[in-house]
Structure formats: structure tokens, C-alpha cells
Protein backbone atom coordinates (compact mmCIF):
# COMPACT_ATOMS: atom_id res chain seq x y z
CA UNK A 1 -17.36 6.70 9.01
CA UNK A 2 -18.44 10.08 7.60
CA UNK A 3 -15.61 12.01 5.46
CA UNK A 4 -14.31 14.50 7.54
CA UNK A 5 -13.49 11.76 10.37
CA UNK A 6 -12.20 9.86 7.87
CA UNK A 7 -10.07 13.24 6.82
CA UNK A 8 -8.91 13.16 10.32
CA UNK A 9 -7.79 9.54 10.69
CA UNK A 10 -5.56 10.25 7.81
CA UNK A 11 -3.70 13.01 9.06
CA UNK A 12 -3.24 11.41 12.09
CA UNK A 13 -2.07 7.94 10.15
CA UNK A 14 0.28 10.32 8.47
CA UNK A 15 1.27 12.49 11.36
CA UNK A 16 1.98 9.91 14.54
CA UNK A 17 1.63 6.56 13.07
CA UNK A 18 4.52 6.19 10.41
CA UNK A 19 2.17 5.56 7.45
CA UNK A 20 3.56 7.56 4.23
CA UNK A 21 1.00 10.28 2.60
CA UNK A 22 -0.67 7.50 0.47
CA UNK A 23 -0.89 4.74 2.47
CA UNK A 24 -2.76 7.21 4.78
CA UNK A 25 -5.27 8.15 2.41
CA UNK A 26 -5.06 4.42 1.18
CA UNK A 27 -6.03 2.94 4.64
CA UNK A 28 -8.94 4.88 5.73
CA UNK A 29 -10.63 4.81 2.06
CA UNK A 30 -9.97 0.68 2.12
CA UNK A 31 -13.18 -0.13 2.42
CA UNK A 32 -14.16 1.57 -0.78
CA UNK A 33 -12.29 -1.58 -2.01
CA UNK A 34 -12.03 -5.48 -2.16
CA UNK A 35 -8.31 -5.32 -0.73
CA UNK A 36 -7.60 -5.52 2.69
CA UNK A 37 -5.85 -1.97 4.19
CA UNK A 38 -2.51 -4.42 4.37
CA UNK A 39 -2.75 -4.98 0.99
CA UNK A 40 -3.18 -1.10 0.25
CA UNK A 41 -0.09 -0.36 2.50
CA UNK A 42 1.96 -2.63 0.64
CA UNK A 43 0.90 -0.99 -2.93
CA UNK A 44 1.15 2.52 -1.42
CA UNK A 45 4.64 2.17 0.02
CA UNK A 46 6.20 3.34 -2.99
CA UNK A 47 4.20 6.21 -3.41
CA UNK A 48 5.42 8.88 -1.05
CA UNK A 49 7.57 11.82 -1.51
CA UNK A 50 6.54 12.67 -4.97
CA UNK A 51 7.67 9.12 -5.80
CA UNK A 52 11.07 9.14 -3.60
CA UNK A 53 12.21 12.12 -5.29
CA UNK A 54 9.57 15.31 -4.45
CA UNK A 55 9.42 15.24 -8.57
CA UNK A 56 6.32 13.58 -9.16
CA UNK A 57 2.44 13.63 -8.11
CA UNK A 58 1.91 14.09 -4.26
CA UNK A 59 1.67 10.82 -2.51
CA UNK A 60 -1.60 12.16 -0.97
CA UNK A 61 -3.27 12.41 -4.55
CA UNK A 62 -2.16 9.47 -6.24
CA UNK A 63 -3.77 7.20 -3.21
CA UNK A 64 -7.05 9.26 -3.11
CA UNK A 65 -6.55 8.25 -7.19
CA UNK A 66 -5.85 4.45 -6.76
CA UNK A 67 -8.69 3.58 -4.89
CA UNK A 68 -11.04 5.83 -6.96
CA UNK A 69 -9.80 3.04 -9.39
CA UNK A 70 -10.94 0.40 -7.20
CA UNK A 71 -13.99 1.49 -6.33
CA UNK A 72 -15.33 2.25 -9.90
CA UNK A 73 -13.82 -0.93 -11.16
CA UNK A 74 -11.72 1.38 -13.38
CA UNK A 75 -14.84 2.46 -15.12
CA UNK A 76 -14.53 6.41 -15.63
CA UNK A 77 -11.47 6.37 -13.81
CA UNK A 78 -9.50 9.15 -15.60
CA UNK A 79 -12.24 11.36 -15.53
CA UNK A 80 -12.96 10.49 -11.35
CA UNK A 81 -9.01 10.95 -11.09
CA UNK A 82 -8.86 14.42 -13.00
CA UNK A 83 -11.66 15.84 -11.05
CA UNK A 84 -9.90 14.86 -8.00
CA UNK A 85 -6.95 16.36 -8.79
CA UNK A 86 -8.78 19.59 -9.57
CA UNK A 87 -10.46 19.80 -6.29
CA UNK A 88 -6.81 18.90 -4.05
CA UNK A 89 -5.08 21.64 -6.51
CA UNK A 90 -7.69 23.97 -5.59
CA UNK A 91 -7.44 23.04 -1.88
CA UNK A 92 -3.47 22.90 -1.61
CA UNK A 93 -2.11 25.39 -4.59
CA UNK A 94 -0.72 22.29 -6.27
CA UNK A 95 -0.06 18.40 -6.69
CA UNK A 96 3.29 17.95 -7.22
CA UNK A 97 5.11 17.35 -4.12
CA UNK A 98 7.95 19.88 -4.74
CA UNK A 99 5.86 23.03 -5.46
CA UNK A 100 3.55 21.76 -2.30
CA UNK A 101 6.40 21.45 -0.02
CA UNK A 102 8.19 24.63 -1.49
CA UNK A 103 10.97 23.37 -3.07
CA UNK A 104 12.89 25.63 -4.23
CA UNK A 105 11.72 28.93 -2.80
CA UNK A 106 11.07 27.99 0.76
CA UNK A 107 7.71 28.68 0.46
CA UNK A 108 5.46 25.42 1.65
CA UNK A 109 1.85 25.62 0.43
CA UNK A 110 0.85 22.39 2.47
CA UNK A 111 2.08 20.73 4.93
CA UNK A 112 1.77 16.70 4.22
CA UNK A 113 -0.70 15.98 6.93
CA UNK A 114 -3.19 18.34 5.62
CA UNK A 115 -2.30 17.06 2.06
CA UNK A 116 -3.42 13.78 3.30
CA UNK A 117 -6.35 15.40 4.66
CA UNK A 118 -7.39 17.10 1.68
CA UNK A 119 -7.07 14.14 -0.51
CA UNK A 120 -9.45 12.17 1.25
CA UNK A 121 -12.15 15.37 1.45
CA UNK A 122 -11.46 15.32 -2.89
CA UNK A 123 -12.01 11.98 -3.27
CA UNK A 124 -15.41 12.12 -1.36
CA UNK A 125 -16.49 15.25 -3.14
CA UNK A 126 -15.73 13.95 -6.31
CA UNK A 127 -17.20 9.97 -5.51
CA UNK A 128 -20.20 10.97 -3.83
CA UNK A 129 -18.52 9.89 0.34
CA UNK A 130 -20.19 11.65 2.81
């Protein structure tokens, strides 16, 4: 499955299929792993809404960052992780999910769904998924 369907999946995981922003990125990315996608959705659960408080790292990001993990055997990890980050900040305006979803000044600079999207369109740019 090329990277932008896989894009699309996501969102629509996210958007009409009750997965949270990182299982959604989590799921259609599982096969860059050796766990199965219900092992993924179980790790991911806890990983939505800027960690069940908007505070932290967008849900979106930190699945797109957990399987680059996987994939490289955790072999250059931080440095596959900060370049994703990069490109989804440069996509979205941000990675925290506060400032994304415009907490405090009403402004929203991403909607999830297209968070979700992005994420998976980062972690292909950055780990060579076409």
C-alpha cells in the first residue's frame, strides 16, 4: 500500500472507526513491524489526547515515532524520531496537542484526522515508504 493510501486509511481509522490518533497511525504502519495491528492498538491506547491531558506530544506523532522504533530495531531511532517530528511540525504548525488543537486561543492549526494523516506522510518521508 503506497503512502498516501496509507495516509488516507488513517484518517479514516481516526475519523469513522473509533481508533484514537495513534492507534490510527499505529495500524496502517503495522506491517513495518513484527507485532500484529492488535498488539499496536493495545500499546497505542494510551497515547491519545496529548497523553489524556492535550499537554503532551500529539498522539498522531508519537505512533508515527513508535513504530519508526520498530522498524529500525531502535537503531538511529532518536535521530528517525526527530526528523519526523520536524517534518509533522512543518506540516501542522506544531506537535503538542494543545497548540494543534488551539487551546487556549481558539485557534486550531489541525484538525486530528489530518494530524493522523500527516504523521503517516512524515514517517514515510523520513523512512524511505513510498
Amino acid at each position: 500500500m503506497d503512502i498516501n493510501v496509507r495516509a488516507e486509511k488513517a484518517a479514516e481509522l481516526k475519523k469513522h472507526h473509533g481508533y484514537n490518533c495513534c492507534q490510527a497511525v499505529t495500524a496502517v504502519l503495522a506491517d513495518q513491524t513484527e507485532l500484529s495491528e492488535e498488539q499496536l492498538n493495545n500499546l497505542a491506547a494510551g497515547f491519545c489526547v496529548g497523553m489524556g491531558n492535550m499537554e503532551a506530544t500529539c498522539g498522531a506523532l508519537i505512533g508515527a515515532g513508535m513504530i519508526a522504533g520498530l522498524a529500525s530495531k531502535g537503531s538511529a531511532t532518536v535521530r528517525f524520531t526527530r526528523q519526523i517530528s520536524e517534518s509533522f511540525k512543518n506540516m501542522c504548525g506544531a506537535i503538542t496537542c494543545k497548540t494543534l488543537k488551539g487551546m487556549p486561543d481558539g485557534k486550531v492549526l489541525c484538525p486530528c484526522d489530518i494530524c493522523v494523516k500527516n504523521a503517516v506522510l512524515a514517517y514515510g518521508k523520513v523512512m524511505g515508504l513510498k
